[in-house]
C-alpha atoms as a PDB file:
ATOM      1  CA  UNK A   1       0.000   0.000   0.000  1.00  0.00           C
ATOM      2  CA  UNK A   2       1.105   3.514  -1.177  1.00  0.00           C
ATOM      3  CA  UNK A   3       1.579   6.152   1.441  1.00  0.00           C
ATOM      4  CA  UNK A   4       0.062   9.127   0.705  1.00  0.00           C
ATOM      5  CA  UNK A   5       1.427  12.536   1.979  1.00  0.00           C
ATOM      6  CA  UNK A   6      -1.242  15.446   2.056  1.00  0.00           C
ATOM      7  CA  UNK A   7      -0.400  19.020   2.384  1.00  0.00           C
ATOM      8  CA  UNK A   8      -1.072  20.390   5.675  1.00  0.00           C
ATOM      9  CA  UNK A   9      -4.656  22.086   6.083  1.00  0.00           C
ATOM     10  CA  UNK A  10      -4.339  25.619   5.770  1.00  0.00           C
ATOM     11  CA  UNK A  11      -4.636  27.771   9.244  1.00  0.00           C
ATOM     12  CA  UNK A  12      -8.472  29.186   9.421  1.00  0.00           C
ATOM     13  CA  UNK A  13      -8.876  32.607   7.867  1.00  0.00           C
ATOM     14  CA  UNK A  14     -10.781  34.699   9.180  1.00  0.00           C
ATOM     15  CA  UNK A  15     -13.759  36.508   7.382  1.00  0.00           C
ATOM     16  CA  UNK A  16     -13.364  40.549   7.173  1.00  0.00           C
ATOM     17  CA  UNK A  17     -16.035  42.227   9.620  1.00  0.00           C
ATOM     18  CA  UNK A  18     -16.311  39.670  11.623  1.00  0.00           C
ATOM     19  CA  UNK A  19     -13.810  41.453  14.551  1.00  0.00           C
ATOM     20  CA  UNK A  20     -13.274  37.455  16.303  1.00  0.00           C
ATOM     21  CA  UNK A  21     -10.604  38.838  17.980  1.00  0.00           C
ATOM     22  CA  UNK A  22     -12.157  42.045  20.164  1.00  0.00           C
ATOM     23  CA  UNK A  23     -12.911  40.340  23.330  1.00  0.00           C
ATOM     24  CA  UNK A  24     -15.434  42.941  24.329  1.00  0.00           C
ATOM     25  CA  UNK A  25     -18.776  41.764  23.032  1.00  0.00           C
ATOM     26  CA  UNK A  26     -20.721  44.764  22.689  1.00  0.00           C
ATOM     27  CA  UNK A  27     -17.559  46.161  21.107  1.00  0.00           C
ATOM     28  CA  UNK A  28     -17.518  43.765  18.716  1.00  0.00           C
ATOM     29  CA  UNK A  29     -20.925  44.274  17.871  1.00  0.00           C
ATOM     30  CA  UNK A  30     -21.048  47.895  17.128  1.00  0.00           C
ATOM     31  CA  UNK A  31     -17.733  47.018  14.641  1.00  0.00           C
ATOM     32  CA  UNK A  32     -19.931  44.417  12.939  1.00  0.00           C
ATOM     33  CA  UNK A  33     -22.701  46.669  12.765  1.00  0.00           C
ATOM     34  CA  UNK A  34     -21.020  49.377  11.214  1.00  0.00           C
ATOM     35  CA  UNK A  35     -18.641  47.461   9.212  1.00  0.00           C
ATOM     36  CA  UNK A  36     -21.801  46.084   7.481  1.00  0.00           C
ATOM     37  CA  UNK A  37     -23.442  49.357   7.050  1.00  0.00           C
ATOM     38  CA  UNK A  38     -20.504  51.057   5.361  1.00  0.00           C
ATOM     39  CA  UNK A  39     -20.336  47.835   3.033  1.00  0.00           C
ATOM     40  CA  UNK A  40     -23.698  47.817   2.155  1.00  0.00           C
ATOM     41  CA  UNK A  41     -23.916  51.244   1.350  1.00  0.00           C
ATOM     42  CA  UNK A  42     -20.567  50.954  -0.882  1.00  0.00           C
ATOM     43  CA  UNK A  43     -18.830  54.264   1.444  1.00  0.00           C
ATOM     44  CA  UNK A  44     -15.411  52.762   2.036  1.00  0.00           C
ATOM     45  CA  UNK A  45     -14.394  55.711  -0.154  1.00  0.00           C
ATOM     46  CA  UNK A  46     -15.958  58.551   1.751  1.00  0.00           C
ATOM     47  CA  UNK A  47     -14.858  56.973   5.251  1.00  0.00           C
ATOM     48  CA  UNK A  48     -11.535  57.403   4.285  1.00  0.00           C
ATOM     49  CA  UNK A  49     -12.055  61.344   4.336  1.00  0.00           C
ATOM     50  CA  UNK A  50     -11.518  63.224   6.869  1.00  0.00           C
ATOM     51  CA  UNK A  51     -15.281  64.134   8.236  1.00  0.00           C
ATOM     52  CA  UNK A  52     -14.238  67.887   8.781  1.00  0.00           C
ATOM     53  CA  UNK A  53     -14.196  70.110  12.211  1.00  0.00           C
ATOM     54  CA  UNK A  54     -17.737  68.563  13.077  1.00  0.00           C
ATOM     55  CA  UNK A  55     -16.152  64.992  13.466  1.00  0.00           C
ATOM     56  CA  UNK A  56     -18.811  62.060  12.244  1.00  0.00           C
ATOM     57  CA  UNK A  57     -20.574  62.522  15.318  1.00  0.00           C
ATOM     58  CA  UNK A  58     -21.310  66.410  14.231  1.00  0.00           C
ATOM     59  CA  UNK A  59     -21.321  66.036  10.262  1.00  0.00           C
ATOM     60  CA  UNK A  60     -24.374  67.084   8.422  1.00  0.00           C
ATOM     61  CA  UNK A  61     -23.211  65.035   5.251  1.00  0.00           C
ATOM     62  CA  UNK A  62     -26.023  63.159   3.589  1.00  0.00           C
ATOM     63  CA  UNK A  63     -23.328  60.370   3.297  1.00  0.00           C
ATOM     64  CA  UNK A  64     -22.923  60.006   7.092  1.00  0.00           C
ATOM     65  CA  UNK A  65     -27.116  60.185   7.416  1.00  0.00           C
ATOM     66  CA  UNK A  66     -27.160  57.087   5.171  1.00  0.00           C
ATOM     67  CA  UNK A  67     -24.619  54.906   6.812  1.00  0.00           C
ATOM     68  CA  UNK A  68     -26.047  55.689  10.308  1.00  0.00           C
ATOM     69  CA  UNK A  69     -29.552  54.625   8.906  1.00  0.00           C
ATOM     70  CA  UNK A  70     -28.229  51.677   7.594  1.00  0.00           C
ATOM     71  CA  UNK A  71     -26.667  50.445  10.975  1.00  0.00           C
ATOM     72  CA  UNK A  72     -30.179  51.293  12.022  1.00  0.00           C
ATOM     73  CA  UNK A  73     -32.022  49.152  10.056  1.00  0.00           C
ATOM     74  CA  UNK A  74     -29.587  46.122  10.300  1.00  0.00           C
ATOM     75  CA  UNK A  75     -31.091  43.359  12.203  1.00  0.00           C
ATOM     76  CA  UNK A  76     -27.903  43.271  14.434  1.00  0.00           C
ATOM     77  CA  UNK A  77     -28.362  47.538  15.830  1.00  0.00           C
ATOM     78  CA  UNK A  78     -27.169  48.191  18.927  1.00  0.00           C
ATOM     79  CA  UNK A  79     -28.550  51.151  19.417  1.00  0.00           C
ATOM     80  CA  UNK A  80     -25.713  53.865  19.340  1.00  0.00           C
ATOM     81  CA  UNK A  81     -25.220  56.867  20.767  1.00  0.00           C
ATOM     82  CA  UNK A  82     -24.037  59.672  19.110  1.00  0.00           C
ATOM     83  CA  UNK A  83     -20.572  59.255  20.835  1.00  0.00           C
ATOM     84  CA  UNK A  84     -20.453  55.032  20.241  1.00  0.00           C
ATOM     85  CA  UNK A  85     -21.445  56.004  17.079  1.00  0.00           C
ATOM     86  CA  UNK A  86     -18.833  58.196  16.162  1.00  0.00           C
ATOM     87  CA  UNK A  87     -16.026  55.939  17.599  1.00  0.00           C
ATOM     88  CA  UNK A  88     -16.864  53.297  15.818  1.00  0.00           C
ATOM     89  CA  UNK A  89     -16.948  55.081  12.496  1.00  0.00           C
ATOM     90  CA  UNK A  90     -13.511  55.914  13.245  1.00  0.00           C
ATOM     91  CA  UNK A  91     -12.437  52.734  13.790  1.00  0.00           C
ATOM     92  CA  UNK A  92     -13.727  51.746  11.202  1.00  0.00           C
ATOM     93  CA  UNK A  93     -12.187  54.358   9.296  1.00  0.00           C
ATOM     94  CA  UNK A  94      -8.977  53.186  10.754  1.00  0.00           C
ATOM     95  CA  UNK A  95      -9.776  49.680   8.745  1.00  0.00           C
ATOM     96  CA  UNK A  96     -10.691  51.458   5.935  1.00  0.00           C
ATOM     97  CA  UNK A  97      -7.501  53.633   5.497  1.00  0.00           C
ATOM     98  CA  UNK A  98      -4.879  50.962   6.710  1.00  0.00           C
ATOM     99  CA  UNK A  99      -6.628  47.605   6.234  1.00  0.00           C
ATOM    100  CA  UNK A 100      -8.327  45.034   8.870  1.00  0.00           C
ATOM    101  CA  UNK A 101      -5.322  43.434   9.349  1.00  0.00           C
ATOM    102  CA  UNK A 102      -3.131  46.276  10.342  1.00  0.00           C
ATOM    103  CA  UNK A 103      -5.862  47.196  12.712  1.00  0.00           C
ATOM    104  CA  UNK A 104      -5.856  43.392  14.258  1.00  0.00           C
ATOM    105  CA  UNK A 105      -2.588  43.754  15.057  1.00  0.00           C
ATOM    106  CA  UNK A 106      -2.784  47.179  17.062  1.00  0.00           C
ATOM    107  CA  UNK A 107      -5.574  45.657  18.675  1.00  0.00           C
ATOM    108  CA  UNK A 108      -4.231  42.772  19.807  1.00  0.00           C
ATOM    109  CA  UNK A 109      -0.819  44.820  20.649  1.00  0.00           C
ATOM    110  CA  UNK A 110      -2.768  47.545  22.705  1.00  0.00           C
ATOM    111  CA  UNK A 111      -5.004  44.502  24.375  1.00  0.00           C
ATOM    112  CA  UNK A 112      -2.918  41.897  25.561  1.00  0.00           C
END
């Protein structure tokens, strides 16, 4: 009988927006949330701009309005407040700019 060698099985990758590795749940959630909201609504583009002197929690663009209805109307809300809100967004501008991965690893380097 001929011994067969496989290759090893690849290490689990994870899926983008899923944030498996912040250990705070609610944290997590609100990076899901919003994560799903900005993809939906195509504005990885415009979360890479800076927002202006009003910050996202302040803005009065129409493009902020729609993402924050959007994590509204997702089943998984969490019901933000202006402040949560506007952290997450830039977190999640953070992603957008440098890339989940890069943001991972200052997570995991600031959290440990």
């Amino acid at each position: 009988m001929e011994n067969i060698t496989y290759p090893p099985i690849p290490p689990l990758i994870e899926e983008k927006g899923t944030f498996t590795y912040i250990k705070c749940s609610h944290t997590q959630k609100m990076l899901v949330n919003c994560w799903q909201a900005i993809n939906l609504t195509e504005m990885w583009d415009f979360i890479k701009k800076d927002p202006g002197e009003d910050g996202f929690m302040m803005s009065c663009a129409p493009e902020i309005k729609i993402i924050y209805q959007k994590m509204q109307e997702l089943p998984n809300s969490v019901g933000h407040s202006g402040f949560s809100a506007s952290w997450t967004l830039r977190q999640i501008q953070c992603i957008a700019i440098h890339g989940e991965e890069e943001y991972k690893r200052i997570y995991l380097m600031n959290n440990e």
